[in-house]
C-alpha atoms as a PDB file:
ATOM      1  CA  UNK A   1     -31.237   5.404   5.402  1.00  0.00           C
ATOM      2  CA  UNK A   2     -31.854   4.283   2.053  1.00  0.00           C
ATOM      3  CA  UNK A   3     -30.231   3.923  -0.961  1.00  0.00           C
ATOM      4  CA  UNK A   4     -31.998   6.691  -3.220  1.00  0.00           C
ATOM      5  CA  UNK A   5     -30.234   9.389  -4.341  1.00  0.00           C
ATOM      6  CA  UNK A   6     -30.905  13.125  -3.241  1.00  0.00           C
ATOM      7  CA  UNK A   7     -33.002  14.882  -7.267  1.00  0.00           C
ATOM      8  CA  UNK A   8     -29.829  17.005  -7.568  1.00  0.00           C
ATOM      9  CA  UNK A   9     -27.185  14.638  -8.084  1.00  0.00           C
ATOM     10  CA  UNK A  10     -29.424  12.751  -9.808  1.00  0.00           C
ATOM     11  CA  UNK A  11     -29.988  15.000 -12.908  1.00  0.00           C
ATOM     12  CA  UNK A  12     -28.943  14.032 -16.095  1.00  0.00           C
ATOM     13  CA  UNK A  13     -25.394  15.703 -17.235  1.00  0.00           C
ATOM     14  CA  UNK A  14     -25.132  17.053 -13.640  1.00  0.00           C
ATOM     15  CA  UNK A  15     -21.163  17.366 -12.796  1.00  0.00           C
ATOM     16  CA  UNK A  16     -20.199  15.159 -10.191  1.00  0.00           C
ATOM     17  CA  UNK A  17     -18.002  17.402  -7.467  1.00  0.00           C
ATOM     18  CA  UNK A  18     -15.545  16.153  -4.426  1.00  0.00           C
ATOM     19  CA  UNK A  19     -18.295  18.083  -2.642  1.00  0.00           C
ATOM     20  CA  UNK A  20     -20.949  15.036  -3.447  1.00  0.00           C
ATOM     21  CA  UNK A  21     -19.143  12.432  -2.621  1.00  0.00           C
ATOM     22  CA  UNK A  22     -17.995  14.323   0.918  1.00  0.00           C
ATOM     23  CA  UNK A  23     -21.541  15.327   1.392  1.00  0.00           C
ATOM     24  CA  UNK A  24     -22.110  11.482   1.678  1.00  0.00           C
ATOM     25  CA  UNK A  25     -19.424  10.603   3.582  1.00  0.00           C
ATOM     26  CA  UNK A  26     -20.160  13.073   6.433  1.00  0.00           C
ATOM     27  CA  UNK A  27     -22.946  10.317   7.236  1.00  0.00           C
ATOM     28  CA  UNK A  28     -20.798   7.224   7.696  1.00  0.00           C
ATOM     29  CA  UNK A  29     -21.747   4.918  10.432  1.00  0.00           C
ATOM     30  CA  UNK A  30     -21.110   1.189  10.659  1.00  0.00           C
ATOM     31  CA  UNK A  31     -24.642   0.497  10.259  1.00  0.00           C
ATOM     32  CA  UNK A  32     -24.991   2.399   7.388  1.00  0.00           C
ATOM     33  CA  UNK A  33     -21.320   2.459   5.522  1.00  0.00           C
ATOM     34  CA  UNK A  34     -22.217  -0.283   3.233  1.00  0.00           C
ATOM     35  CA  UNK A  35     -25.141   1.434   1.936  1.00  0.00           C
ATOM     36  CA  UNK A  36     -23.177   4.953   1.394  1.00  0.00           C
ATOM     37  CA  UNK A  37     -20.990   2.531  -0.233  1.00  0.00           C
ATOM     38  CA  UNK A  38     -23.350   1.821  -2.825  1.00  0.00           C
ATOM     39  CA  UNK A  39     -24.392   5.484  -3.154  1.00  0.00           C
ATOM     40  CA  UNK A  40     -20.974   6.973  -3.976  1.00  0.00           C
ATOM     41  CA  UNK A  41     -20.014   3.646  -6.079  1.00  0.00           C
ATOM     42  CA  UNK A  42     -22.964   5.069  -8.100  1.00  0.00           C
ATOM     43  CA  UNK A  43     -22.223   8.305  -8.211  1.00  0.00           C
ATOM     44  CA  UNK A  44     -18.665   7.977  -9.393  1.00  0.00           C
ATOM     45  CA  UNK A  45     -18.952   5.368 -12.034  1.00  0.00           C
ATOM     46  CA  UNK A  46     -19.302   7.025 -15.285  1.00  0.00           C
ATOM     47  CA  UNK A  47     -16.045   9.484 -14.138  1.00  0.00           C
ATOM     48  CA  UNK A  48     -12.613   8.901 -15.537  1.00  0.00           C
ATOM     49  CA  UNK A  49     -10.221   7.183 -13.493  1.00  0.00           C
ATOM     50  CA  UNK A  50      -8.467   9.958 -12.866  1.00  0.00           C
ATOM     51  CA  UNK A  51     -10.980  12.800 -11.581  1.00  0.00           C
ATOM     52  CA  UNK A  52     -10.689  13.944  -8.407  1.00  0.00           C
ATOM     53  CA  UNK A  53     -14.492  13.117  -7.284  1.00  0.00           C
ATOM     54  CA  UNK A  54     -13.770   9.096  -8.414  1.00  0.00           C
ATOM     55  CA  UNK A  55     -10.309   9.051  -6.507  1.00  0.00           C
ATOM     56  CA  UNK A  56     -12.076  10.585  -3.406  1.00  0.00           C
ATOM     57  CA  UNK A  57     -14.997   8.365  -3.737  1.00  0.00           C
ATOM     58  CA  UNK A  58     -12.491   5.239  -4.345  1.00  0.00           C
ATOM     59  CA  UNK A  59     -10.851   6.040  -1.296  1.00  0.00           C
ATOM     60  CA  UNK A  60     -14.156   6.193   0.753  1.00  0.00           C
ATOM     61  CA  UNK A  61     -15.579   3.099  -0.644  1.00  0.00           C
ATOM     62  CA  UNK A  62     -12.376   1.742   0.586  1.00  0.00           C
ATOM     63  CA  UNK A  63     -13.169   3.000   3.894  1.00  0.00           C
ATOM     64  CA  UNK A  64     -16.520   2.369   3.969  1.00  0.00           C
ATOM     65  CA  UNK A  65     -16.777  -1.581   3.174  1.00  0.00           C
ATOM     66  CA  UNK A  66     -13.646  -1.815   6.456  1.00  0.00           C
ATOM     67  CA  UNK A  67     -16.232  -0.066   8.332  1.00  0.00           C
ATOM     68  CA  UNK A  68     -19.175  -1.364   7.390  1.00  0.00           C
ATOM     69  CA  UNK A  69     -17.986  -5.071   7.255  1.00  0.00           C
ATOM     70  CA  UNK A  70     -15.281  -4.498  10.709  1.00  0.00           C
ATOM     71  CA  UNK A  71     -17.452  -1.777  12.756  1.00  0.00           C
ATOM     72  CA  UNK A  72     -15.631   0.998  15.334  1.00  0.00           C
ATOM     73  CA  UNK A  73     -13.745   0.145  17.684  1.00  0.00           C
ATOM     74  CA  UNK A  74     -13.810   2.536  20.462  1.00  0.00           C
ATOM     75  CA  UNK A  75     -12.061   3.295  24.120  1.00  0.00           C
ATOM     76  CA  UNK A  76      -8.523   1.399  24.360  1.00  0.00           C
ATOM     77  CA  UNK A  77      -7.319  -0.840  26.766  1.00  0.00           C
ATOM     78  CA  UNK A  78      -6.847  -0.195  30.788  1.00  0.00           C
ATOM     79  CA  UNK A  79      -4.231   1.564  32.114  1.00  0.00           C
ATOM     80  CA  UNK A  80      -1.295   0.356  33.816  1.00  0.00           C
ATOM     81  CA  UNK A  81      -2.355  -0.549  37.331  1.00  0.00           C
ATOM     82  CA  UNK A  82      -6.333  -0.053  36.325  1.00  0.00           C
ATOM     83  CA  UNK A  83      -8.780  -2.823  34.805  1.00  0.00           C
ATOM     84  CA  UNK A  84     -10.192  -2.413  31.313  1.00  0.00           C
ATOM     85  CA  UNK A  85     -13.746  -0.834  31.284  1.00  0.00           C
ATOM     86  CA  UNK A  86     -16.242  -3.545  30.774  1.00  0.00           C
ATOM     87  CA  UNK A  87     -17.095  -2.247  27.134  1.00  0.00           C
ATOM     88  CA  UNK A  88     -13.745  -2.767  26.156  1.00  0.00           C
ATOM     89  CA  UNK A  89     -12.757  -5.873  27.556  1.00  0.00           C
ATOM     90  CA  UNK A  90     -11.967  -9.139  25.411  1.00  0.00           C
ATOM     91  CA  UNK A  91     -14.983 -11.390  27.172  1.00  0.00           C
ATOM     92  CA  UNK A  92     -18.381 -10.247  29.388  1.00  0.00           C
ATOM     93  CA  UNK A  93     -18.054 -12.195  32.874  1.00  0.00           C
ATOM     94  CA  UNK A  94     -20.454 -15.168  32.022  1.00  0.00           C
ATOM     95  CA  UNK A  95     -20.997 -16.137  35.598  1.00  0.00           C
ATOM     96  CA  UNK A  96     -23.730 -15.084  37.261  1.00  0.00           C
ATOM     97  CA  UNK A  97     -24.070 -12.010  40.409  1.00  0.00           C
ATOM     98  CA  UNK A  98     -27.472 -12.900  41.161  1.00  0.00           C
ATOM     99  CA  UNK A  99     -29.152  -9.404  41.031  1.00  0.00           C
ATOM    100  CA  UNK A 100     -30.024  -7.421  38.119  1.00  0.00           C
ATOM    101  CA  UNK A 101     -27.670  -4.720  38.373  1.00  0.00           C
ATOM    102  CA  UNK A 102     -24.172  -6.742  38.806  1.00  0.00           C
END
């Protein structure tokens, strides 16, 4: 993904909409949230502090940089009575099994 802007919202004197800036959000990832970051901090700049589109954008770029810069954390921890998955556990189990698949 890179940073350039779709021609449309690019155009000179082109209203900036709450729609834009959730067109860009629909794409968030952590490996891409800093760069949508930079796209909707672009975007939103020459608005007033108090349209909608900047608020909504301000809110996302919040979002975005904890994303981008803390990544997803997904599954939780094991039940009650039931170990943690491996992907979710606080360490991988450094010490050798000897075969290639555990």
């Amino acid at each position: 993904m890179s940073e350039a802007e779709h021609p449309d919202r690019a155009r000179p004197h082109r209203a900036v909409s709450v729609e834009d800036v959730r067109q860009l959000m629909g794409a968030s990832t952590p490996h891409f949230a800093l760069q949508l970051r930079n796209r909707i901090a672009r975007l939103v700049e020459p608005l007033e502090p108090g349209d909608p589109a900047r608020v909504e954008g301000e809110r996302e770029i919040a979002r975005l940089e904890s994303l981008g810069l803390t990544g997803e954390v997904r599954g939780h921890e094991g039940e009650e009575g039931f170990a943690p998955l491996p992907s979710v556990s606080a360490a991988p189990d450094a010490t050798p099994s000897g075969n290639l698949h555990g």
